[in-house]
Each structure stands twice: as C-alpha cells, then as structure tokens.
PDB file of N, CA and C in Angstrom:
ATOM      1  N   UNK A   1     101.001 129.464 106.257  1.00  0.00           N
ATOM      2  CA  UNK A   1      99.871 128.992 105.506  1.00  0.00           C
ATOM      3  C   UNK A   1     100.367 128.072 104.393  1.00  0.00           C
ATOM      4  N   UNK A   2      99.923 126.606 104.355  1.00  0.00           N
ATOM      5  CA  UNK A   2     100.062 126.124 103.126  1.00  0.00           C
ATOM      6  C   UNK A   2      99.230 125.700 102.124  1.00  0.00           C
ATOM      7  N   UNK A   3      99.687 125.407 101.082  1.00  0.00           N
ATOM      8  CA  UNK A   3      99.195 124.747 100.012  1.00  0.00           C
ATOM      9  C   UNK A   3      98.130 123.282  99.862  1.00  0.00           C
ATOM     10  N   UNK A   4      96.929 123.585 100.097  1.00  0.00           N
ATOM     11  CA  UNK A   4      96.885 121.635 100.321  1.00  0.00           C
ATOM     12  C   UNK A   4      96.462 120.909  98.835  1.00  0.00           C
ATOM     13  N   UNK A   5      96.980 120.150  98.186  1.00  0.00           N
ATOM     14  CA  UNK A   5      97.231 119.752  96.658  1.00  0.00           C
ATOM     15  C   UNK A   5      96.554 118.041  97.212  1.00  0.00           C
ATOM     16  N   UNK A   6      95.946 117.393  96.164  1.00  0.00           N
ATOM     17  CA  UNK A   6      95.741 116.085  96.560  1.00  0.00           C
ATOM     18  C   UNK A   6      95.937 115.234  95.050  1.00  0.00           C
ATOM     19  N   UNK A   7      96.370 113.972  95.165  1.00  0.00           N
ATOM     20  CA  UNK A   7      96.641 113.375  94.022  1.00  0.00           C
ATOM     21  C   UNK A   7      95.626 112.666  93.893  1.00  0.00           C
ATOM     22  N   UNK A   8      95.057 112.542  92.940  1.00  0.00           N
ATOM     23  CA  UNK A   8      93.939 111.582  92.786  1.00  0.00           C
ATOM     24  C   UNK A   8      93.883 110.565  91.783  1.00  0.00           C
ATOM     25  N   UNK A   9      93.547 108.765  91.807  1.00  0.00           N
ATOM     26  CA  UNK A   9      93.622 107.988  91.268  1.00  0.00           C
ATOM     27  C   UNK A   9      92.468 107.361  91.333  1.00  0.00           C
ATOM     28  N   UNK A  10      92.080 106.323  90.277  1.00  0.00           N
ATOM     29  CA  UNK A  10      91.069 105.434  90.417  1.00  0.00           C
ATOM     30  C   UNK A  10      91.229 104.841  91.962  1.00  0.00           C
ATOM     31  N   UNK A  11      92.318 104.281  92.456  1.00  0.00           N
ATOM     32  CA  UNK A  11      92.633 103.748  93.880  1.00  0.00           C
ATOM     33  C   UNK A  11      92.326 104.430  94.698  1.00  0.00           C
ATOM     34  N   UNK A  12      92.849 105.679  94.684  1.00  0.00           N
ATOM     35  CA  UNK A  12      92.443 106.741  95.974  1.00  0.00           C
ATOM     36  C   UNK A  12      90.602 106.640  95.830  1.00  0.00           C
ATOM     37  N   UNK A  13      90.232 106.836  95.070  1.00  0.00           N
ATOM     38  CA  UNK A  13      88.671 106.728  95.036  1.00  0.00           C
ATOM     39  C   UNK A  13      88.019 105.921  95.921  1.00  0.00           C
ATOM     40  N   UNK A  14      88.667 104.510  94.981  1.00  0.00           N
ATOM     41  CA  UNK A  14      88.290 103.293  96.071  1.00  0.00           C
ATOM     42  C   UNK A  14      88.691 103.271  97.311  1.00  0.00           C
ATOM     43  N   UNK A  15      89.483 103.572  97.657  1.00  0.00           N
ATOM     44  CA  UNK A  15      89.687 103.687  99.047  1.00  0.00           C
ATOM     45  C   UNK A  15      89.345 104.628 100.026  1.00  0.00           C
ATOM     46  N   UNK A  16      88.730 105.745  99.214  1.00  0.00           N
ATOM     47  CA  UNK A  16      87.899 106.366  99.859  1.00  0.00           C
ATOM     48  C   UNK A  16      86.294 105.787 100.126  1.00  0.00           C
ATOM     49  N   UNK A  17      86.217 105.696  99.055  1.00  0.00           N
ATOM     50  CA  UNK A  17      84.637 104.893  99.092  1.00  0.00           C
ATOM     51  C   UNK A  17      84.634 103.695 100.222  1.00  0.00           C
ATOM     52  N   UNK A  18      85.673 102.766 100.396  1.00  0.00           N
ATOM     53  CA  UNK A  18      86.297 101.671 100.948  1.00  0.00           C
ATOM     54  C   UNK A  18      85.759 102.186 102.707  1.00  0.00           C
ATOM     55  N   UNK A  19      86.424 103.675 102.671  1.00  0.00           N
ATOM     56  CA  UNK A  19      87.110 104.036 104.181  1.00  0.00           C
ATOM     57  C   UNK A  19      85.105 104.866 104.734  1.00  0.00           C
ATOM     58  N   UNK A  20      84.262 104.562 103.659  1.00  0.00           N
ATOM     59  CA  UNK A  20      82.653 105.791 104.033  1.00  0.00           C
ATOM     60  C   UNK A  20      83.061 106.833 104.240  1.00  0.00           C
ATOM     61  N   UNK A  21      83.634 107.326 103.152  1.00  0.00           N
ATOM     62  CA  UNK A  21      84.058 109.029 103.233  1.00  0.00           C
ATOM     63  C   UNK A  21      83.004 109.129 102.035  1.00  0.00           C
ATOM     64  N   UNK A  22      82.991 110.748 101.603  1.00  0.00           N
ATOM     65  CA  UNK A  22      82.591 111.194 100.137  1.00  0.00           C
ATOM     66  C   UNK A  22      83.911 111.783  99.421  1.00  0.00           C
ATOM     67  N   UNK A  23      82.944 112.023  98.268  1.00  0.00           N
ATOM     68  CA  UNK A  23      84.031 112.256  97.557  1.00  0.00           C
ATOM     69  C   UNK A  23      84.089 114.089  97.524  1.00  0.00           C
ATOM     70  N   UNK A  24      83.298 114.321  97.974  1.00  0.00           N
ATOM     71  CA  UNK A  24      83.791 115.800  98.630  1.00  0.00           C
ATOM     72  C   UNK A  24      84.775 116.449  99.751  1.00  0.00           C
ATOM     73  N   UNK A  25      84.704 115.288 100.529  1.00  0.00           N
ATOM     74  CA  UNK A  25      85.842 114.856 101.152  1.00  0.00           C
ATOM     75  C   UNK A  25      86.981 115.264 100.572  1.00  0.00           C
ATOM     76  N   UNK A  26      86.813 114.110  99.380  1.00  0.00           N
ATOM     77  CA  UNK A  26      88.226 114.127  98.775  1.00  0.00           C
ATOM     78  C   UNK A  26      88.603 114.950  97.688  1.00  0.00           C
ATOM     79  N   UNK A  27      87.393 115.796  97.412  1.00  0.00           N
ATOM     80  CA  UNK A  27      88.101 116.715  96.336  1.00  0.00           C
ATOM     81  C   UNK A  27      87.962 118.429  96.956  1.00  0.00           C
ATOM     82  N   UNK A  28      88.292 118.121  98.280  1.00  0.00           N
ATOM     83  CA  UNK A  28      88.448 119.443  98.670  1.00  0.00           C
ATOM     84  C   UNK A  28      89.608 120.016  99.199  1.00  0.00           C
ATOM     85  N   UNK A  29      90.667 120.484  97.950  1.00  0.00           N
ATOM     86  CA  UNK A  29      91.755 121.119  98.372  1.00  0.00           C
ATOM     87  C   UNK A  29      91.713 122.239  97.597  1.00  0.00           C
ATOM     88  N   UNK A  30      93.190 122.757  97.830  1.00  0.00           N
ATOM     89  CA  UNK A  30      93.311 123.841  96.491  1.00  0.00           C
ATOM     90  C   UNK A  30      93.777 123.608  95.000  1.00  0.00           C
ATOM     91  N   UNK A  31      94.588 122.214  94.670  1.00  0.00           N
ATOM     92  CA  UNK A  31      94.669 121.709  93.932  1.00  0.00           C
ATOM     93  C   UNK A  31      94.109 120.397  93.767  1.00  0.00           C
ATOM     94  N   UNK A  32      94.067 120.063  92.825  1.00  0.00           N
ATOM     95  CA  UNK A  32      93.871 118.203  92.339  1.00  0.00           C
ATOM     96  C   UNK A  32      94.402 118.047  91.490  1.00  0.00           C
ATOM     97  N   UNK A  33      95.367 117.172  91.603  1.00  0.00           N
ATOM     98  CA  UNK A  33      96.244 116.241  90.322  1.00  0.00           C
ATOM     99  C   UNK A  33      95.900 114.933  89.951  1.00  0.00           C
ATOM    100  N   UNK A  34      95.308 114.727  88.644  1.00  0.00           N
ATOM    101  CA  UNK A  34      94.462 113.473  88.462  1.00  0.00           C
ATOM    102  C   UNK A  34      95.272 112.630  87.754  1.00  0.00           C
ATOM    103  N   UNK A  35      95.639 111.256  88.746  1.00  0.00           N
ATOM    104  CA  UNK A  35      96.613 110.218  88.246  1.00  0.00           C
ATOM    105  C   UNK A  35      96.067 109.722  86.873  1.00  0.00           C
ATOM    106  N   UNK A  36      95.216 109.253  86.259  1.00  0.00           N
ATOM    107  CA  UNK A  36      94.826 108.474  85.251  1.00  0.00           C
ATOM    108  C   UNK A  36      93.569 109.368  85.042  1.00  0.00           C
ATOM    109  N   UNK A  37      92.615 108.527  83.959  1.00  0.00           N
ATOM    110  CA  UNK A  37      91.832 108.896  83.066  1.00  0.00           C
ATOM    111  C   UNK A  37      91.009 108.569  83.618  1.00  0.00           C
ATOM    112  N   UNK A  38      90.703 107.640  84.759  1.00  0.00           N
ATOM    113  CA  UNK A  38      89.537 107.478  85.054  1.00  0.00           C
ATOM    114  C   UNK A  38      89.136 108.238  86.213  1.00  0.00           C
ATOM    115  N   UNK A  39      89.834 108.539  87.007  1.00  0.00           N
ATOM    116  CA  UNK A  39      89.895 109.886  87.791  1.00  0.00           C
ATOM    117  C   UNK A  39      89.096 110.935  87.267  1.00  0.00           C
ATOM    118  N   UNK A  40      89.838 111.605  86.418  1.00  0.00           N
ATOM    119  CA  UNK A  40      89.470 112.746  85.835  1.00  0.00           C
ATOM    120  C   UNK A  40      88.170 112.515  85.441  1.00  0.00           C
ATOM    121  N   UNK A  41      87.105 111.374  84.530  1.00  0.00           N
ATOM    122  CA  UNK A  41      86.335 111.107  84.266  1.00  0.00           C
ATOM    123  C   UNK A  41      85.260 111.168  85.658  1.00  0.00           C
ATOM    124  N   UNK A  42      85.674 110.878  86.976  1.00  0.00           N
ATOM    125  CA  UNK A  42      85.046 110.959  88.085  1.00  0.00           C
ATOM    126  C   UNK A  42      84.381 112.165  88.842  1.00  0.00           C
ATOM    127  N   UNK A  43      85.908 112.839  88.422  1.00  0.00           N
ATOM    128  CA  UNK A  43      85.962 114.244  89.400  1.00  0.00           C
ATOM    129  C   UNK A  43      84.583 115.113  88.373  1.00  0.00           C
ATOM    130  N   UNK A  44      84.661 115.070  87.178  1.00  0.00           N
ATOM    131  CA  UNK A  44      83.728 115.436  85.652  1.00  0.00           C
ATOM    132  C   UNK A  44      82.136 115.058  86.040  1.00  0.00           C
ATOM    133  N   UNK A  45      82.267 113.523  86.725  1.00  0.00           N
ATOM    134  CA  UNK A  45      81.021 113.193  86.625  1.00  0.00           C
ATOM    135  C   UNK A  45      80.236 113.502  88.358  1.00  0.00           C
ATOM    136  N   UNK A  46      80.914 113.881  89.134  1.00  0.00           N
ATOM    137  CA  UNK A  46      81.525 114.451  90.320  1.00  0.00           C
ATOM    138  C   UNK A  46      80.555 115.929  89.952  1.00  0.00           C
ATOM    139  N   UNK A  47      81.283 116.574  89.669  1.00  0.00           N
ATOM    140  CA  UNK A  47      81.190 117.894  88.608  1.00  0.00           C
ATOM    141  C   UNK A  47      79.392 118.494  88.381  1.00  0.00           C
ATOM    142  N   UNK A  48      79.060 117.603  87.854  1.00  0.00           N
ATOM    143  CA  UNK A  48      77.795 117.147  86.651  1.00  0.00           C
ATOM    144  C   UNK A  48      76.937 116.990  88.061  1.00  0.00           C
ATOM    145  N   UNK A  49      77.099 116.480  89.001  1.00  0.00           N
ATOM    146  CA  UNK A  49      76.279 116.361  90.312  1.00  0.00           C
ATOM    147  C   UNK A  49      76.119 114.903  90.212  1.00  0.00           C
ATOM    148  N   UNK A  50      76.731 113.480  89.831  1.00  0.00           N
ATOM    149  CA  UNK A  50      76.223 112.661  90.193  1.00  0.00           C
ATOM    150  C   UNK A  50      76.512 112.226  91.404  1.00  0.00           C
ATOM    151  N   UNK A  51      75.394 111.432  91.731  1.00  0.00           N
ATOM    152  CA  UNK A  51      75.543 110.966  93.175  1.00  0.00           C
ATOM    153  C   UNK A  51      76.983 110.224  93.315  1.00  0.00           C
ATOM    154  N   UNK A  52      77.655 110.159  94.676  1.00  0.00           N
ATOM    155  CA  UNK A  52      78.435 108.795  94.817  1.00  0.00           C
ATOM    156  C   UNK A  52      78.059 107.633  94.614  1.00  0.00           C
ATOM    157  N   UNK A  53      77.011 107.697  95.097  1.00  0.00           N
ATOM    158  CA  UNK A  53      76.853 105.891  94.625  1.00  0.00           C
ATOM    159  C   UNK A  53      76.976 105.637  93.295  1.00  0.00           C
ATOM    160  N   UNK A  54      76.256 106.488  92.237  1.00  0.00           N
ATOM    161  CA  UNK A  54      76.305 105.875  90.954  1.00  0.00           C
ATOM    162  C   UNK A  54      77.793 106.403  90.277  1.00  0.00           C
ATOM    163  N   UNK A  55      78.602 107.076  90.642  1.00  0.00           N
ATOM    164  CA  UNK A  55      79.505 107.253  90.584  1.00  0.00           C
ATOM    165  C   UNK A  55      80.683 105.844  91.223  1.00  0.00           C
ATOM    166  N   UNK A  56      79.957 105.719  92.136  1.00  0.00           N
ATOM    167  CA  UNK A  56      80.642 104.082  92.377  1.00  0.00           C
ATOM    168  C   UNK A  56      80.111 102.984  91.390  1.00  0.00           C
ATOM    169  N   UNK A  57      79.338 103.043  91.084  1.00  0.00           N
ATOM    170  CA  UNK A  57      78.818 102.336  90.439  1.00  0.00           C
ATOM    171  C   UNK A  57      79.360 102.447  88.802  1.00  0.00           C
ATOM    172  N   UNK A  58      79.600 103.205  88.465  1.00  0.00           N
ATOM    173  CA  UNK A  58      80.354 103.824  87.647  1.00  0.00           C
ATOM    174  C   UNK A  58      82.097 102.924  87.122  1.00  0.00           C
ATOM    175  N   UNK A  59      82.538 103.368  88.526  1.00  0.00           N
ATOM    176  CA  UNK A  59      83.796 102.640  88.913  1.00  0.00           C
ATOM    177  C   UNK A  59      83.814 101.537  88.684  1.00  0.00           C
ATOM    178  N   UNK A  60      82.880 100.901  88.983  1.00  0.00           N
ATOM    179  CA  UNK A  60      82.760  99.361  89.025  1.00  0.00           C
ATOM    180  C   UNK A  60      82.228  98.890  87.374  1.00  0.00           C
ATOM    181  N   UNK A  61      81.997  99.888  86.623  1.00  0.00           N
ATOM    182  CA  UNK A  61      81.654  99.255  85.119  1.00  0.00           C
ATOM    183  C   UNK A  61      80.124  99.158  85.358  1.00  0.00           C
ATOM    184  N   UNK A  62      79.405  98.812  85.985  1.00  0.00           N
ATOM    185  CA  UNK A  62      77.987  98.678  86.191  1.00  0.00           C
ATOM    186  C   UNK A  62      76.964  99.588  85.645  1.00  0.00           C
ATOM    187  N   UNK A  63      77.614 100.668  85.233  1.00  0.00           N
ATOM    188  CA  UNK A  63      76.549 101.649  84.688  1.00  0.00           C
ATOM    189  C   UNK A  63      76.973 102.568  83.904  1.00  0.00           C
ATOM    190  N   UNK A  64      76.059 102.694  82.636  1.00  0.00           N
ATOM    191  CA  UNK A  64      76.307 103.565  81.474  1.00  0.00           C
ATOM    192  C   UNK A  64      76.314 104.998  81.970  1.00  0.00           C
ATOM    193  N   UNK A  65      77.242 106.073  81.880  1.00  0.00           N
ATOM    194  CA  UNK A  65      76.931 107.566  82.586  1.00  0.00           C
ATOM    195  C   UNK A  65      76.167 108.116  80.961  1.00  0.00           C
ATOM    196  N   UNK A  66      76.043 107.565  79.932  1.00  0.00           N
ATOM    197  CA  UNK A  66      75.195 108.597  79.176  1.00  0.00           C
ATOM    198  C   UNK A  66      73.572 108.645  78.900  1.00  0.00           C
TER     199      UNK A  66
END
C-alpha cells in the first residue's frame, strides 16, 4: 500500500484546467504540498466551495474572490 502525495503549483492547476479535468481530480490524495502562494490560495478557495470556473477565473486575475 502506498502513499499518494501530490505537489501542487499555480502550473499544475493550469494544466489541469488545460487537460478538462477538475480540480477534485487533483486534490485527491493523501497529501498536498503547495508549491507557491497561489496554490494554496486555490486549494482555500477550492475549500470555501467555489466553482472551477471562477476559480479559473480567479487564476487568470479576472475576478475579485471577496
């Protein structure tokens, strides 16, 4: 049995979003290691229930999350 750990970056995001995955997809392991700040800000707003899209949207600067 192993461990499944995933690193996560603003990039990995995009390239998930890129590849029509979700981001449940991608935050389903037993760990997450969040490369940068804007990550972590994702996985948070992730968290909070926002949609992907505006969470992409997000990414892209396009929209205020408060």
């Amino acid at each position: 049995m192993g461990f499944n750990k995933k690193f996560i970056s603003e990039e990995v995001i995009i390239k998930t979003f890129d590849r029509g995955e979700t981001l449940k997809s991608l935050f389903s392991a037993d760990s997450l290691l969040f490369m940068d700040n804007k990550a972590s800000e994702v996985y948070q707003l992730y968290q909070q229930g926002m949609s992907d899209t505006n969470i992409k949207l997000f990414i892209d600067g396009k929209k205020n999350t408060n």
